[in-house]
Each structure stands twice: as structure tokens, then as C-alpha cells.
C-alpha atoms as a PDB file:
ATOM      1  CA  UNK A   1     -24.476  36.491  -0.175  1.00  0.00           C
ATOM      2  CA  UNK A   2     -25.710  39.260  -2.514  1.00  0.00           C
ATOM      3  CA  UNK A   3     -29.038  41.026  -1.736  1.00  0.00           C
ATOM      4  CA  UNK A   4     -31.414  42.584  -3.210  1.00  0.00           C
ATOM      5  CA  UNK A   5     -33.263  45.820  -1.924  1.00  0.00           C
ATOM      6  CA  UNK A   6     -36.436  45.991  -2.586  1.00  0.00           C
ATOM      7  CA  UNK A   7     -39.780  47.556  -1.777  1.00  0.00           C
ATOM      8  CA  UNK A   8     -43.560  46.352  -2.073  1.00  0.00           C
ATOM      9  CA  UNK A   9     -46.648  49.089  -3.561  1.00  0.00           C
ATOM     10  CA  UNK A  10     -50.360  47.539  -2.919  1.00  0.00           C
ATOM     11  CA  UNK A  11     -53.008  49.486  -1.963  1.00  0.00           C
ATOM     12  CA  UNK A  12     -54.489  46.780   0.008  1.00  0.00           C
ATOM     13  CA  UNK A  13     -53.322  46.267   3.481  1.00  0.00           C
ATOM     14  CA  UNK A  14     -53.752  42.051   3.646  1.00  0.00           C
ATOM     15  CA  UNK A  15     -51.296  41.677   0.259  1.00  0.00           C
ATOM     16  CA  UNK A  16     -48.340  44.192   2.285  1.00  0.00           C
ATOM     17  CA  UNK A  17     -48.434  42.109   5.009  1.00  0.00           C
ATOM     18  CA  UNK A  18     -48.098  38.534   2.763  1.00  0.00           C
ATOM     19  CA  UNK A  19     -45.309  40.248   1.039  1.00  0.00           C
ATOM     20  CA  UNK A  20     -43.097  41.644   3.914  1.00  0.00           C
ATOM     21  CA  UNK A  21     -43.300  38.368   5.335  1.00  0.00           C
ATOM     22  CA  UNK A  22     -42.230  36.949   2.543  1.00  0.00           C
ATOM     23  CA  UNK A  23     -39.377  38.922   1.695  1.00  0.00           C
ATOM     24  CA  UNK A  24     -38.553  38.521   5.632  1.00  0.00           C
ATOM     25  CA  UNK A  25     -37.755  35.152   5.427  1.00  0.00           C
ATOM     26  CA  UNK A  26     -35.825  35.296   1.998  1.00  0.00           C
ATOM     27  CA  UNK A  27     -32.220  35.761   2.411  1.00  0.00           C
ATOM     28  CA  UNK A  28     -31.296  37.486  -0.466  1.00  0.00           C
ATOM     29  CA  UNK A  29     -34.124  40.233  -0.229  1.00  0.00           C
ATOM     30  CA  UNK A  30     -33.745  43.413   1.687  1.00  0.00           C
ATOM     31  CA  UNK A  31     -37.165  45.257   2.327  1.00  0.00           C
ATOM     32  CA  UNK A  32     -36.668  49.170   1.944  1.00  0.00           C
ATOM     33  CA  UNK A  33     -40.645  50.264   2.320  1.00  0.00           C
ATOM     34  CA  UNK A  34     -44.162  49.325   1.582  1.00  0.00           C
ATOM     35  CA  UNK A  35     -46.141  51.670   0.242  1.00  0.00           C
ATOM     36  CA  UNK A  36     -50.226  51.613  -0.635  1.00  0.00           C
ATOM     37  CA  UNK A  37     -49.759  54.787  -2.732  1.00  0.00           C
ATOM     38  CA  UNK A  38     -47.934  54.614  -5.790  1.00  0.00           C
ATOM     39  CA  UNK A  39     -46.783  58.419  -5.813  1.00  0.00           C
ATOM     40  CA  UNK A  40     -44.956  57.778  -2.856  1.00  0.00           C
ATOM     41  CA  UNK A  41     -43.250  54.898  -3.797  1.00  0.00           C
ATOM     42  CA  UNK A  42     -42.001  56.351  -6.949  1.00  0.00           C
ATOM     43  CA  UNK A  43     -40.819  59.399  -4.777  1.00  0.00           C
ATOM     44  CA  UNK A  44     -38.916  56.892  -3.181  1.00  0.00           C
ATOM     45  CA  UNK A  45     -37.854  55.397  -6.116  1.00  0.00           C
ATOM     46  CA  UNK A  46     -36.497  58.600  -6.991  1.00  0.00           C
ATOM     47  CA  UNK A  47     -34.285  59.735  -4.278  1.00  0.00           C
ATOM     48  CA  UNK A  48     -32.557  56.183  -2.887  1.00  0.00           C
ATOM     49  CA  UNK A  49     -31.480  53.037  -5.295  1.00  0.00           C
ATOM     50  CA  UNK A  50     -34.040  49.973  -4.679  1.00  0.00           C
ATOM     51  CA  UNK A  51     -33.043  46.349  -7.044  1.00  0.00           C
ATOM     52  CA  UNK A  52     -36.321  45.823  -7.171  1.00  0.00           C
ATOM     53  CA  UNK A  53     -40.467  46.436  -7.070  1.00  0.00           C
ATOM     54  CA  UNK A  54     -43.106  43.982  -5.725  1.00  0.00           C
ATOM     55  CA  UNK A  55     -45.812  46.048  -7.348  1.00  0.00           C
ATOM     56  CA  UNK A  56     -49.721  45.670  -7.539  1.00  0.00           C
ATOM     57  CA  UNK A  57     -51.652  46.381 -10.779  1.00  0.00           C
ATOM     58  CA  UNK A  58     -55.247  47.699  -9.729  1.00  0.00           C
ATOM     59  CA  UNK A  59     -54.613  50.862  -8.080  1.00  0.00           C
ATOM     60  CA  UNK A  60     -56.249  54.101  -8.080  1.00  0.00           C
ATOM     61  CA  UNK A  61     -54.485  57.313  -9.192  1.00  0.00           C
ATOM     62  CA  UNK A  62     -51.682  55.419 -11.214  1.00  0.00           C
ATOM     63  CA  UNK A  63     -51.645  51.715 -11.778  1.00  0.00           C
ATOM     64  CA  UNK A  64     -49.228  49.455 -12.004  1.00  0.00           C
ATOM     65  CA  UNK A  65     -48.750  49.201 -15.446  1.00  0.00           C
ATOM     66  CA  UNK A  66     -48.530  52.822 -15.729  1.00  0.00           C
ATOM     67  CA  UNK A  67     -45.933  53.006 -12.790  1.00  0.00           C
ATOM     68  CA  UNK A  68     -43.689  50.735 -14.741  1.00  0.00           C
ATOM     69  CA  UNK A  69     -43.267  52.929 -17.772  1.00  0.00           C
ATOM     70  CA  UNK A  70     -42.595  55.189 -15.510  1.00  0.00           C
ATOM     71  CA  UNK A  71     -39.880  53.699 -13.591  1.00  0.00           C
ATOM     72  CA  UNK A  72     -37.634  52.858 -17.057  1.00  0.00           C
ATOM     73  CA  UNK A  73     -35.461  49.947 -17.564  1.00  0.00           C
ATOM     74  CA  UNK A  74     -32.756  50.277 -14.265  1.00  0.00           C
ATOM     75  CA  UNK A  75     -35.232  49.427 -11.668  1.00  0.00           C
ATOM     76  CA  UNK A  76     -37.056  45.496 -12.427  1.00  0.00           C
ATOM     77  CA  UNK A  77     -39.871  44.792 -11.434  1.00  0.00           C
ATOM     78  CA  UNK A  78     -42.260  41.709 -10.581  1.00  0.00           C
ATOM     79  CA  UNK A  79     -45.766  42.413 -10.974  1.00  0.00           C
ATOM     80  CA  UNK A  80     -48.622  41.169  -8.729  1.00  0.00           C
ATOM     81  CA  UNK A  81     -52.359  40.975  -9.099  1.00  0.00           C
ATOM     82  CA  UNK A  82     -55.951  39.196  -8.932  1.00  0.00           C
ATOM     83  CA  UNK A  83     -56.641  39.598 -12.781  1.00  0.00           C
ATOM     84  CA  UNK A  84     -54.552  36.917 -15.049  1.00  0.00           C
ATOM     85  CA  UNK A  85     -55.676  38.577 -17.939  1.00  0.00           C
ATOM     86  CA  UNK A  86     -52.864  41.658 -17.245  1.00  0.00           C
ATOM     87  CA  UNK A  87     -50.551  39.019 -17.682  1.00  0.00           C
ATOM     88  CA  UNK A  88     -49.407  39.987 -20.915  1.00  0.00           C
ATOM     89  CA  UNK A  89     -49.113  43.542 -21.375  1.00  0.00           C
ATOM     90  CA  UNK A  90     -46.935  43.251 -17.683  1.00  0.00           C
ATOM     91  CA  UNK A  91     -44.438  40.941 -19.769  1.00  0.00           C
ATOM     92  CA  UNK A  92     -44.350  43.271 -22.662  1.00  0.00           C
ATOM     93  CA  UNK A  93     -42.883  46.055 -20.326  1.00  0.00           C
ATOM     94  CA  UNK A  94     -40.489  43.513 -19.455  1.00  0.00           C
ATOM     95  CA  UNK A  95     -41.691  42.732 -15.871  1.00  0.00           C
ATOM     96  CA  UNK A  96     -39.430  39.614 -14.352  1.00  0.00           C
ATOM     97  CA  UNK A  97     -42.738  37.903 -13.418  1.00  0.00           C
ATOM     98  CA  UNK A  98     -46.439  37.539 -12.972  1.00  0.00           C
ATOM     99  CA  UNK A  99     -47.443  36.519  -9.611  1.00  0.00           C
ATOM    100  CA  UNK A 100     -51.174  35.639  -9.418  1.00  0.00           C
ATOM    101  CA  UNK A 101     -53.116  36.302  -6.015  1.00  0.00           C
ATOM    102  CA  UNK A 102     -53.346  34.523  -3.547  1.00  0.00           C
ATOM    103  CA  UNK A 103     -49.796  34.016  -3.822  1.00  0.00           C
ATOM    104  CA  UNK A 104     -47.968  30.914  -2.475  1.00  0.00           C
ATOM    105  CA  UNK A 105     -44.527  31.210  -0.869  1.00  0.00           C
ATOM    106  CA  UNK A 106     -43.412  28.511  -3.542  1.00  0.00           C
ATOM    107  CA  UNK A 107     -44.212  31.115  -6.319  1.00  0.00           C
ATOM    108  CA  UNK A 108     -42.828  34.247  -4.753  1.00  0.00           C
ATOM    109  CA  UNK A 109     -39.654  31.822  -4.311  1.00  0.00           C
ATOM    110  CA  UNK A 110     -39.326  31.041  -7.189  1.00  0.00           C
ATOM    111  CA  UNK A 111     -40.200  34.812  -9.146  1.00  0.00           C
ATOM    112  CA  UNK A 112     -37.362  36.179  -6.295  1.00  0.00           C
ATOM    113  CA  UNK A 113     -34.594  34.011  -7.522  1.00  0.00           C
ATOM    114  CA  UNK A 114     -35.548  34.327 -11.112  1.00  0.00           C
ATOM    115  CA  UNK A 115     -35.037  38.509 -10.226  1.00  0.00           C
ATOM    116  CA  UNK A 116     -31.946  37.672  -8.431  1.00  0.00           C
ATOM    117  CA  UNK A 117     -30.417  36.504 -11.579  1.00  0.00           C
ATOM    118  CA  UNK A 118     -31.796  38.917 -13.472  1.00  0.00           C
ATOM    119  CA  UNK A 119     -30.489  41.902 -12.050  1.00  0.00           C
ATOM    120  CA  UNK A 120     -26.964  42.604 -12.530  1.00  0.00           C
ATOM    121  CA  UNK A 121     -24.419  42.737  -9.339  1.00  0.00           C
ATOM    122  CA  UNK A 122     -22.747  46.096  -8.774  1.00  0.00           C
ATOM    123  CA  UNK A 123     -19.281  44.533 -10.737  1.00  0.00           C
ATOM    124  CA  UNK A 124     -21.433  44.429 -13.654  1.00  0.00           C
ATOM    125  CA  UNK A 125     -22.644  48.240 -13.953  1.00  0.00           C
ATOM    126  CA  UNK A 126     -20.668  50.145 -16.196  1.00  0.00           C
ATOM    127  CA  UNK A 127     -18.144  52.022 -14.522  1.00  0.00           C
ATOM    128  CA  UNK A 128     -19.232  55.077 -15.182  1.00  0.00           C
ATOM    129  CA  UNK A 129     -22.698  54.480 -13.110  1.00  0.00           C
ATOM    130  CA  UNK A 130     -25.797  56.954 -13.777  1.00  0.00           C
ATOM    131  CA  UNK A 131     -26.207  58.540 -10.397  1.00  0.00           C
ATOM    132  CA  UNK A 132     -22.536  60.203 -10.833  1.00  0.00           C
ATOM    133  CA  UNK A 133     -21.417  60.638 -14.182  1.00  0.00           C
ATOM    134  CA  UNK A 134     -20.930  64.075 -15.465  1.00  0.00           C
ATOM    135  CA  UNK A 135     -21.316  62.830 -18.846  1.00  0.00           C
ATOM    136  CA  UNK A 136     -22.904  60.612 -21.344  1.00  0.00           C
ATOM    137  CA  UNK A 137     -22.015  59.415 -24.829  1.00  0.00           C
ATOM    138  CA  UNK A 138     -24.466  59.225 -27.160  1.00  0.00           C
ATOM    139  CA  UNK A 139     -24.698  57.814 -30.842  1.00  0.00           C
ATOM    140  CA  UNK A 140     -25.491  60.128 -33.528  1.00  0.00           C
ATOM    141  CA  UNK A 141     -25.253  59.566 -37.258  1.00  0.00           C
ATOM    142  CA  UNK A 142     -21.767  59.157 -37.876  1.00  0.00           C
ATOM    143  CA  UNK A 143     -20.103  59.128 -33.912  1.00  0.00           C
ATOM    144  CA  UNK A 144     -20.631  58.884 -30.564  1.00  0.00           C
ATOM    145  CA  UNK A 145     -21.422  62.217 -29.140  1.00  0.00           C
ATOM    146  CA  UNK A 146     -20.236  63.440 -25.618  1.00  0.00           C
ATOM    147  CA  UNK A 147     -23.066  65.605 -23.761  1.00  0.00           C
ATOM    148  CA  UNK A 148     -21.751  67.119 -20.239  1.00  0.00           C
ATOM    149  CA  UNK A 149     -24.997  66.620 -18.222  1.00  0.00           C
ATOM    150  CA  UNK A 150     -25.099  69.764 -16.638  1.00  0.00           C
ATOM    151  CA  UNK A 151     -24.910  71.161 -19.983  1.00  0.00           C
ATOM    152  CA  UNK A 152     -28.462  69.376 -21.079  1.00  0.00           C
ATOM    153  CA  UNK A 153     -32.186  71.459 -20.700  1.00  0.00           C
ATOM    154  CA  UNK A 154     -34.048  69.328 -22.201  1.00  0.00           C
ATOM    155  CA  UNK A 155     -34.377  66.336 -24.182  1.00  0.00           C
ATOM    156  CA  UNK A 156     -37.176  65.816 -26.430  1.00  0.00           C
ATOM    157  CA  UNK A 157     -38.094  62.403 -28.582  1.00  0.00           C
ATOM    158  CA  UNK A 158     -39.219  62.644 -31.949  1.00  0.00           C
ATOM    159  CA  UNK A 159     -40.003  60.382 -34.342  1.00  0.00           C
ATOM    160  CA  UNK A 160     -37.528  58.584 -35.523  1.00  0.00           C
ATOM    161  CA  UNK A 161     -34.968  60.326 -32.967  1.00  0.00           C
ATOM    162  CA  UNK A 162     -33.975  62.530 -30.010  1.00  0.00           C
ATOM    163  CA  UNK A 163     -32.797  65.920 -29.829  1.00  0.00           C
ATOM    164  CA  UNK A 164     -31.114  66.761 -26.636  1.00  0.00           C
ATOM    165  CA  UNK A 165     -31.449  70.518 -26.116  1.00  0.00           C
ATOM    166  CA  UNK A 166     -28.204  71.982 -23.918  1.00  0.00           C
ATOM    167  CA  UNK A 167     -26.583  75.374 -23.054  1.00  0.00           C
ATOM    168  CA  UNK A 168     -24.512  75.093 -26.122  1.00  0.00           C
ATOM    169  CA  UNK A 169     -26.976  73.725 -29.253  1.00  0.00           C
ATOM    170  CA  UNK A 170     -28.756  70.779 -29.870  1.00  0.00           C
ATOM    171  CA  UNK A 171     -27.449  66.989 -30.002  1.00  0.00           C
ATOM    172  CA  UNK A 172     -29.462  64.917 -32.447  1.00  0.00           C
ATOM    173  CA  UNK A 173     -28.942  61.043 -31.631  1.00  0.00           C
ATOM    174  CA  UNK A 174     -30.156  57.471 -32.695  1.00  0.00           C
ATOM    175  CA  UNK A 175     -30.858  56.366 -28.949  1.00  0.00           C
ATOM    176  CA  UNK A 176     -34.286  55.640 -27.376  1.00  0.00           C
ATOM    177  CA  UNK A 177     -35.830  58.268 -25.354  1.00  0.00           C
ATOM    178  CA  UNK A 178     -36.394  55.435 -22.629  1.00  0.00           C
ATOM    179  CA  UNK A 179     -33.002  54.050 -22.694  1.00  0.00           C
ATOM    180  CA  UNK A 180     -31.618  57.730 -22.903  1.00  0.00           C
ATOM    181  CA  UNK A 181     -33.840  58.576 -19.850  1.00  0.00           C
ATOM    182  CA  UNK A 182     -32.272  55.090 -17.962  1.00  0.00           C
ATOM    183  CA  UNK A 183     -28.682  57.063 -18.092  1.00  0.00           C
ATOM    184  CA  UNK A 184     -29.613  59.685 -16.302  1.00  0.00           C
ATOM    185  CA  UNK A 185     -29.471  60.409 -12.646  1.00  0.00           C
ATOM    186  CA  UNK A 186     -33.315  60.766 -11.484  1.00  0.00           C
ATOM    187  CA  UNK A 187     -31.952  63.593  -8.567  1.00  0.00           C
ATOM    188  CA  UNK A 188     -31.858  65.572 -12.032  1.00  0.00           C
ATOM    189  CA  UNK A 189     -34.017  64.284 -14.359  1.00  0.00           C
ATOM    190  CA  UNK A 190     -37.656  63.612 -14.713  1.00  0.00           C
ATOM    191  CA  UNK A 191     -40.027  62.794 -17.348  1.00  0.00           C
ATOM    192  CA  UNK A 192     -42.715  65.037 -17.455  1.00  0.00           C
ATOM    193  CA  UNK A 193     -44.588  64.349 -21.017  1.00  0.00           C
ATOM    194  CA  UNK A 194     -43.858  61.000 -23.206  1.00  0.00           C
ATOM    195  CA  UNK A 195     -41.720  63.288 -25.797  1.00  0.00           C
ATOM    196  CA  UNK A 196     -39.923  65.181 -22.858  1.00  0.00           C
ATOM    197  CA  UNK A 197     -36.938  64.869 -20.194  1.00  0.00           C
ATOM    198  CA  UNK A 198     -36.418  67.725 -18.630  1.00  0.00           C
ATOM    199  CA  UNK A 199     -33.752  68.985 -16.369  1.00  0.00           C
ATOM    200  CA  UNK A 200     -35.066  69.868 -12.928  1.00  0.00           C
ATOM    201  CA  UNK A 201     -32.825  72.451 -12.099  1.00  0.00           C
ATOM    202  CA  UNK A 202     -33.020  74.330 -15.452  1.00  0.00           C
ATOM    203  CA  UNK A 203     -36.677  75.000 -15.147  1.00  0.00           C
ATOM    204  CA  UNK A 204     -37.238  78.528 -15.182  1.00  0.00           C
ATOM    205  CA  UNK A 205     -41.153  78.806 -14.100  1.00  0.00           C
ATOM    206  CA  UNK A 206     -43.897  76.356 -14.269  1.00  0.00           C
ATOM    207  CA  UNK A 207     -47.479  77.696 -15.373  1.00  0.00           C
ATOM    208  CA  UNK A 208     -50.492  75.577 -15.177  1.00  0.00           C
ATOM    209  CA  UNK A 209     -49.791  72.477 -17.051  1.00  0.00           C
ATOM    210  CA  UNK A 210     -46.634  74.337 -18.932  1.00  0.00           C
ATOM    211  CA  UNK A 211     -42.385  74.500 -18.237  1.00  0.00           C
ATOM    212  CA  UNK A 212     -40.847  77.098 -19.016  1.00  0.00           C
ATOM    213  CA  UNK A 213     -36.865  76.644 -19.496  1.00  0.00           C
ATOM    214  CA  UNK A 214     -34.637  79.087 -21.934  1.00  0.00           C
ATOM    215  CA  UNK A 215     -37.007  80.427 -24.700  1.00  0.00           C
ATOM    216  CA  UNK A 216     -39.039  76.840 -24.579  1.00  0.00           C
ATOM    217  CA  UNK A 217     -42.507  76.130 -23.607  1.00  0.00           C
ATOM    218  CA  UNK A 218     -43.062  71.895 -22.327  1.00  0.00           C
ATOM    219  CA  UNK A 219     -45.958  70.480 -22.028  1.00  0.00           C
ATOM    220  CA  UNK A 220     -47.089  67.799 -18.950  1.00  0.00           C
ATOM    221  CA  UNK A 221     -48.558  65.188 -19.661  1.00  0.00           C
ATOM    222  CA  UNK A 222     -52.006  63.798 -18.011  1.00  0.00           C
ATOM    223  CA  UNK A 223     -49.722  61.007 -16.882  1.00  0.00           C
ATOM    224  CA  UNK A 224     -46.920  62.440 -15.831  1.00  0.00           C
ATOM    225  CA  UNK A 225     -48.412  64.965 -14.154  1.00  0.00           C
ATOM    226  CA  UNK A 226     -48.554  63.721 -10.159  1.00  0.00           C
ATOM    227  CA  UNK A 227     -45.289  62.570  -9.771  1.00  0.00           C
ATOM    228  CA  UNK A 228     -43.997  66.481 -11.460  1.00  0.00           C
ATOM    229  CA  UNK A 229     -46.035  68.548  -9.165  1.00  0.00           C
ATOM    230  CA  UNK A 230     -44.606  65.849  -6.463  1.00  0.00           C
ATOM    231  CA  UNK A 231     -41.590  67.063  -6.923  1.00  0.00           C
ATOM    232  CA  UNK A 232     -41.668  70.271  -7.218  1.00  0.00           C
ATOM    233  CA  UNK A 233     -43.737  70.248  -3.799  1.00  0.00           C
ATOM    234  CA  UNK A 234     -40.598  68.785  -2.487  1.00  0.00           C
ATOM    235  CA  UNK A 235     -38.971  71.379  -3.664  1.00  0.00           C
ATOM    236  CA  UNK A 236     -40.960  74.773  -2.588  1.00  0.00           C
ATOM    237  CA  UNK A 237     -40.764  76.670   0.259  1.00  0.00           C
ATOM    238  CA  UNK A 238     -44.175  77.126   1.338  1.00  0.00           C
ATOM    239  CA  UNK A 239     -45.170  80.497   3.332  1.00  0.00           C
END
């Protein structure tokens, strides 16, 4: 039987316990971690692959909602919460479902198998799978563009398209910034601004609330600015 990993984010301890439960006696669900902060879990989220996210909407530091745009379109998720009046902005980030609390095992049945066909099995990823490609093509006005991903600085979205900054020039292309950021292994990539990707290991110095990479100066944004410093904790050496 196929399974699904998944993990549960709720800052309140009686709804992580429902859930685990839950997912405990539902075959096709693996449970990976529960988390009651929402920086951790996308930390998590980060560095291992999860199916998908039982996730909470009122939280404090970064909601649900805000997590999802966060998380892009390879990891689904199924939102949960006391207010029914989030219902709709959840679906237009194309959440699987809307469970409203106190939630029934019938429901969370039911939203589970809905996610299980949802989610594509591994023999329907594209071969050339995110996490170790060494390349992406992308479209640009007249062909599809190869970009070597080591290659890439930065990528910034514009208005009406992306420029993808790399060791060799700059590749404008028709994609979405969101899709664009879906094809790329997170290890390498974050999002630190909602006009900028950058590449992790390219960053040359960071300065207050600025990147610094080749002769370029990137803003963080207010929102993304948590889960960057997050990382680059993880990455310091501290003295």
C-alpha cells in the first residue's frame, strides 16, 4: 500500500494529540513530526521530503496561511482551524481541504484519502526529480532554455517575467516565480523576498536586512525573514 509521510504544525497541544492519533490509525499515513512552531516545521520541511502538512491557521509568528505560500506547490497541504470564515482564502492557495475544529475521525478520513489521490506516486514525478537535477529547462520567448543550477545566483520575478541571474548572464523566461521556485532543490534554494530566490551558497555577506551576492544588493522581506536568518543560524559557526 502506498503511504504518505506527513507531519502535523498546531500550536496547541490538545489538536497534536487528536491528529497523531489520527494519522496512527490510518494506514496510508506515515507521521514524520509534530511541531507547535511553524519555523521549525518549515526547517523540517526543508531538509527531508514530507507528502504532506496537517497545518493550523491561528498561529503566532507565521500563520498558516502565510506558511503555505511559503511552502510552494510540491508539498500539499490540508488546512485545519476553529474559524470557517478562512475557508476560502485556504482553497485559493490550493489547500486539499478545510477541516473545521473539533474534528471528527469521519472528516479527517475522508480529507486523508482525498490527499492520497491527490498527490502523485513517485512513478509519476518527472524523471528528472528536483532534489537532484543539475539542470532545469526553462521557457523563454522563442525556446526552452537550459540553466545548469549551480550556475544560477539569483532569480528575481518581475512583472510580467523572471530573470534568472547566473555566473554566465541573465536568463529571461515566461515561467512563474512560484512554479520556478517548486523546481528547485530547497538544500539550495530559498526565498527570501516575494521578487527573490536566491542561491544559498552564492551569498557573499548578509548585512542587516540586505544579501549581498556578485555586485547585487537583495532585499528580505518582513515575511521571509525568520525562516532566512533560520538558516543561516544553521549554518554559522558560533564562537
Amino acid at each position: 500500500m502506498r503511504v504518505l509521510k506527513c507531519i502535523v504544525v498546531d500550536d496547541e497541544p490538545l489538536p497534536l494529540e487528536l491528529l497523531r492519533d489520527y494519522i496512527g490509525k490510518t494506514p496510508f499515513l506515515e507521521l514524520a513530526g509534530v511541531f507547535s512552531n511553524p519555523l521549525e516545521a518549515l526547517a523540517v520541511l526543508r531538509s527531508q521530503p514530507v507528502d504532506l502538512v496537517f497545518l493550523d491557521i491561528q498561529m503566532p509568528e507565521l500563520n498558516g496561511l502565510q506558511l503555505t505560500e511559503l511552502l510552494g506547490d510540491h508539498i500539499k497541504v490540508i488546512l485545519t482551524t476553529a474559524y470557517r470564515e478562512f475557508a476560502l482564502e485556504g482553497f485559493e492557495l490550493n489547500a486539499i481541504d478545510y477541516l473545521l475544529k473539533p474534528i471528527s475521525f469521519e472528516r479527517f478520513l475522508k480529507a486523508a484519502t482525498k490527499a492520497l489521490h491527490a498527490i502523485p506516486s513517485p512513478a509519476e514525478v518527472p524523471v528528472l526529480a528536483v532534489e537532484t537535477a543539475a539542470f532545469i529547462f526553462v521557457k523563454t520567448a522563442s525556446k526552452l532554455q537550459k540553466v545548469i543550477l549551480e550556475d544560477i545566483l539569483y532569480i528575481e520575478g518581475l512583472k510580467e517575467y523572471v530573470a534568472i541571474h547566473t555566473t554566465n548572464g541573465k536568463v529571461i523566461t515566461l515561467q512563474n516565480l512560484k512554479k520556478l521556485e517548486a523546481a528547485l532543490p530547497a538544500k539550495s534554494f530559498i526565498r527570501v523576498h516575494k521578487s527573490f530566490i536566491v542561491a544559498i551558497n552564492k551569498i557573499e555577506s548578509i548585512e542587516r536586512n540586505r544579501i549581498y551576492i556578485n555586485a547585487a544588493v537583495i532585499p528580505v522581506g518582513d515575511l521571509y525573514k525568520e525562516v532566512f536568518n533560520l538558516e543561516i543560524q544553521r549554518k554559522s559557526i558560533s564562537g
